[in-house]
C-alpha atoms as a PDB file:
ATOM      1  CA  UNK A   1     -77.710 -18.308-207.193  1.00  0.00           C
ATOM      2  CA  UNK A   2     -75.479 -21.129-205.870  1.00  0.00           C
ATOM      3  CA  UNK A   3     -72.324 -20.551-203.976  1.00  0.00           C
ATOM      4  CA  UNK A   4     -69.184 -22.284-204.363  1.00  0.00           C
ATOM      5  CA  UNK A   5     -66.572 -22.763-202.027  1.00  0.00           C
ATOM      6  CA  UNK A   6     -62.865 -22.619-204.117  1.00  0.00           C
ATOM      7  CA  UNK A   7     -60.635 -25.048-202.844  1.00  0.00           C
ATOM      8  CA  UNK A   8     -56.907 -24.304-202.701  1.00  0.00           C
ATOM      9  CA  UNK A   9     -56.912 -20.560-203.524  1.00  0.00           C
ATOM     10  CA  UNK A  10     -54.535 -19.601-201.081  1.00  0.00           C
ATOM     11  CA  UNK A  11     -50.928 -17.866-202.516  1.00  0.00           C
ATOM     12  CA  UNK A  12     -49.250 -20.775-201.557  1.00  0.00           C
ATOM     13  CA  UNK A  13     -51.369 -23.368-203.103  1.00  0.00           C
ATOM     14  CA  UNK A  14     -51.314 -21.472-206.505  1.00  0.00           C
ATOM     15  CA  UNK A  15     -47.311 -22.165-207.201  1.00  0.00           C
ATOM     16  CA  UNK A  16     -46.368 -22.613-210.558  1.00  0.00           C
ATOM     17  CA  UNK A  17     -42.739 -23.834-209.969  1.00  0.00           C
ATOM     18  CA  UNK A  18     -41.865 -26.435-207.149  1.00  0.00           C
ATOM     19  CA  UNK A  19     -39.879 -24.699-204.568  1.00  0.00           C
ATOM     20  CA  UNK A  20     -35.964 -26.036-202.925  1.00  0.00           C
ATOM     21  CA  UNK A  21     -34.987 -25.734-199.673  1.00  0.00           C
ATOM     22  CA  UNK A  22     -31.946 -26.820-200.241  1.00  0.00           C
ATOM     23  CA  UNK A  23     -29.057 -26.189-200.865  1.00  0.00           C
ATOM     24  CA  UNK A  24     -28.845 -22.785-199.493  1.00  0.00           C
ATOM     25  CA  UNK A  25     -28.486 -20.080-202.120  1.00  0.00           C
ATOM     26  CA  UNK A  26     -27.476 -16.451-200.715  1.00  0.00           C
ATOM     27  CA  UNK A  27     -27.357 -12.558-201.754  1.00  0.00           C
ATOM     28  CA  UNK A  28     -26.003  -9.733-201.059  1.00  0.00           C
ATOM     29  CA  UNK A  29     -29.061  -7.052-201.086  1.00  0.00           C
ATOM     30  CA  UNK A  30     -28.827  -3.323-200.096  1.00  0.00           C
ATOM     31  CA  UNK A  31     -25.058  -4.245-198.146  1.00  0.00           C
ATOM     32  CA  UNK A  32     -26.739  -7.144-196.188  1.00  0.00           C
ATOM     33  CA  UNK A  33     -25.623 -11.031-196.904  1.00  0.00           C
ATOM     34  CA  UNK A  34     -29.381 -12.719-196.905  1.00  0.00           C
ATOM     35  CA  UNK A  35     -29.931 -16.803-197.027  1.00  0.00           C
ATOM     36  CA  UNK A  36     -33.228 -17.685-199.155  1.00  0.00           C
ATOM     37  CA  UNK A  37     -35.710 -19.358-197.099  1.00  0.00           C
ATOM     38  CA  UNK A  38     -36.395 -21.359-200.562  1.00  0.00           C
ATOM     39  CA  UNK A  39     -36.574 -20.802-204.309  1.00  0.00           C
ATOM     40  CA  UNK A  40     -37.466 -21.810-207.542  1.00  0.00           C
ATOM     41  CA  UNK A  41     -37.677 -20.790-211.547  1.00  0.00           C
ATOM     42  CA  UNK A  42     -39.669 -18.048-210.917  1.00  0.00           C
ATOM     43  CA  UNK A  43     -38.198 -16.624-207.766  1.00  0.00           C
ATOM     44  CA  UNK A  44     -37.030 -16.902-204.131  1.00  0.00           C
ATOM     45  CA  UNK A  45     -37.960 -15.530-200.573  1.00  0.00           C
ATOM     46  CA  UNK A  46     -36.428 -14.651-197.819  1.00  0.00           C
ATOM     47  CA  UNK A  47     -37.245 -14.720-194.169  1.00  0.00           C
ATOM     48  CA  UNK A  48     -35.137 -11.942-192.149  1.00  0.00           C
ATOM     49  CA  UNK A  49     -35.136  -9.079-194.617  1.00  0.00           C
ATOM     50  CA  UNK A  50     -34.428  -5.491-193.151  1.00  0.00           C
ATOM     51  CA  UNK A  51     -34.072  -3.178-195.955  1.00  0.00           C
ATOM     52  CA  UNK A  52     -36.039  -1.003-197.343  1.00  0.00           C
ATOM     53  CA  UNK A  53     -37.224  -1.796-201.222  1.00  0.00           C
ATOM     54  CA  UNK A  54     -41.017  -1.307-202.051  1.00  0.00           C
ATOM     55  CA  UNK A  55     -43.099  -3.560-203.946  1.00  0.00           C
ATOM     56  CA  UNK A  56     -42.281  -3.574-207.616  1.00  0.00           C
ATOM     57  CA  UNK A  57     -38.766  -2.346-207.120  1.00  0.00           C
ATOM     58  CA  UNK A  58     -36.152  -3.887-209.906  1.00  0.00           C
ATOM     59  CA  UNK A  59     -32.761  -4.586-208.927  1.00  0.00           C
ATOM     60  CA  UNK A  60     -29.342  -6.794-209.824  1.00  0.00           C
ATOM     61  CA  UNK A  61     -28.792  -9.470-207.576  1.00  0.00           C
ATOM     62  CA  UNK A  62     -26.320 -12.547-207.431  1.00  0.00           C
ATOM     63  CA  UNK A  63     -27.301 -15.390-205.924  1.00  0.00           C
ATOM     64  CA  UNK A  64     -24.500 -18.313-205.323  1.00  0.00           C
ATOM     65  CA  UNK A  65     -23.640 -21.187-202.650  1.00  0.00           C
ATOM     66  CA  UNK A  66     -21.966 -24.052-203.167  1.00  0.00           C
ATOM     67  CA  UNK A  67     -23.450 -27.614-204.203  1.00  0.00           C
ATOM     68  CA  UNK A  68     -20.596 -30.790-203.554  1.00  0.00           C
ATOM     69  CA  UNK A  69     -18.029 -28.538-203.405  1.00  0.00           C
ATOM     70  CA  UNK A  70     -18.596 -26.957-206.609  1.00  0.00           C
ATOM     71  CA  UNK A  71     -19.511 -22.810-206.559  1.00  0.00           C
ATOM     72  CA  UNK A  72     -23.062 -21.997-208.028  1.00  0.00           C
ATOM     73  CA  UNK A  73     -23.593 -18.579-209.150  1.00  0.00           C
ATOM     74  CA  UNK A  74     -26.782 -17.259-210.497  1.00  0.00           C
ATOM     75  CA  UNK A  75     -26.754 -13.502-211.714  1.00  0.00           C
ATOM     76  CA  UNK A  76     -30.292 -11.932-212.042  1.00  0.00           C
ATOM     77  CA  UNK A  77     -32.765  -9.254-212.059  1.00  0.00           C
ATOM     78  CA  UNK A  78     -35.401  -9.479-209.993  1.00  0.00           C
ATOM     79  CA  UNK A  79     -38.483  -7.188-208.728  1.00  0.00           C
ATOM     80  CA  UNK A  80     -39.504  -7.169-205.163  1.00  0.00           C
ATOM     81  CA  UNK A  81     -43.047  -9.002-205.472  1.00  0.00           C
ATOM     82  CA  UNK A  82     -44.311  -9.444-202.050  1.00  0.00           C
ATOM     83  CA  UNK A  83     -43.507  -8.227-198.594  1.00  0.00           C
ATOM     84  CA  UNK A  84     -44.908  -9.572-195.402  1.00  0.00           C
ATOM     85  CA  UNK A  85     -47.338 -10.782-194.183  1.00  0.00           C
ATOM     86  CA  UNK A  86     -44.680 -11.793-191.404  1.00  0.00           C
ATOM     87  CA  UNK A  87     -41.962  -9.427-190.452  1.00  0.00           C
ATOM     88  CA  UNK A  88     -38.627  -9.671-192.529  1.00  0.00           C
ATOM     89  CA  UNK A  89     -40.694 -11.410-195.373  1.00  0.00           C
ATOM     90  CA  UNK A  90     -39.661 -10.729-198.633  1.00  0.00           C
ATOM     91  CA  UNK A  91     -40.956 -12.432-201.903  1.00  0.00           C
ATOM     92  CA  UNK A  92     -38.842 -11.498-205.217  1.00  0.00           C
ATOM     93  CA  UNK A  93     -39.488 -12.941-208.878  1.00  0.00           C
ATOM     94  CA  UNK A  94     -36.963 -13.610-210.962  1.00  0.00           C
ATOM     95  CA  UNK A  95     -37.228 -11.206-214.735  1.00  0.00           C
ATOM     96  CA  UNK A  96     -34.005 -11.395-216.403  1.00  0.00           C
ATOM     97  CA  UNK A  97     -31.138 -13.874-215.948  1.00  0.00           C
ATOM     98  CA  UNK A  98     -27.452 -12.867-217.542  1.00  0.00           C
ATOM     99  CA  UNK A  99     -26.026 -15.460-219.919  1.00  0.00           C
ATOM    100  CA  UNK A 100     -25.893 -19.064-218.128  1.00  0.00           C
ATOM    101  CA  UNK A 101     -27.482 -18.031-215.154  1.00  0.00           C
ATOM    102  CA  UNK A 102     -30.898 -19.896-215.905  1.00  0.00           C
ATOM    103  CA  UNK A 103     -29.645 -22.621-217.245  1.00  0.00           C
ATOM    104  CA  UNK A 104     -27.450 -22.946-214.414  1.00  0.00           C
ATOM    105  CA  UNK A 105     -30.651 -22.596-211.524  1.00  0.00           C
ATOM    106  CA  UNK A 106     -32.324 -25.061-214.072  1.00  0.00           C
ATOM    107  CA  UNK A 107     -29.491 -27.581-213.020  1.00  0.00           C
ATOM    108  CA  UNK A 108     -29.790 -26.822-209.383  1.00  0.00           C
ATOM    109  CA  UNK A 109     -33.832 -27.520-209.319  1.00  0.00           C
ATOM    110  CA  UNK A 110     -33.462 -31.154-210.711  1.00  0.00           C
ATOM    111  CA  UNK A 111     -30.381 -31.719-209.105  1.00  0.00           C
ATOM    112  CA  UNK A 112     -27.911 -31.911-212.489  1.00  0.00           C
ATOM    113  CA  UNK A 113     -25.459 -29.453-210.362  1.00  0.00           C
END
């Protein structure tokens, strides 16, 4: 039987949604303000994260920053989808978005904001 290497099957290479960088969005998560390391339309991670949710975990969150001067403010739910490998790594995806909210991050990914 032949074998086949597959090219590009690392987690990072599979990405539906393009990811930002920029601008900084942050939260406030278990009492702690956190910065995202980056996002996108299906979630956002975060690189110094010292609380204690488990994998799967739902909660509210509120992300905002501000973009020109003008205050961005994205209310969601979100379950914790990946922790690690690296320590403080923390990988949420994004399952329910309050009224505007999406439309709103929508804005921020193609710069309309």
């Amino acid at each position: 039987m032949a074998t086949y290497k597959v090219i590009g099957s690392k987690q990072r290479n599979r990405r539906r949604d393009r990811r930002r960088h920029e601008p900084l969005l942050s939260l406030v998560l278990e009492g702690h303000r956190y910065e995202t390391a980056d996002y996108s339309l299906g979630g956002f991670r975060l690189g110094d994260y010292q609380g204690r949710r488990q994998l799967d975990d739902e909660v509210d969150v509120v992300l905002d920053g501000r973009v020109r001067g003008q205050a961005i403010r994205i209310e969601t739910r979100i379950r914790v989808a990946r922790l690690g490998p690296e320590p403080g790594e923390f990988g949420a995806e994004f399952i329910g978005f309050r009224a505007g909210s999406f439309e709103t991050l929508e804005k921020l990914m193609i710069n309309r904001v």
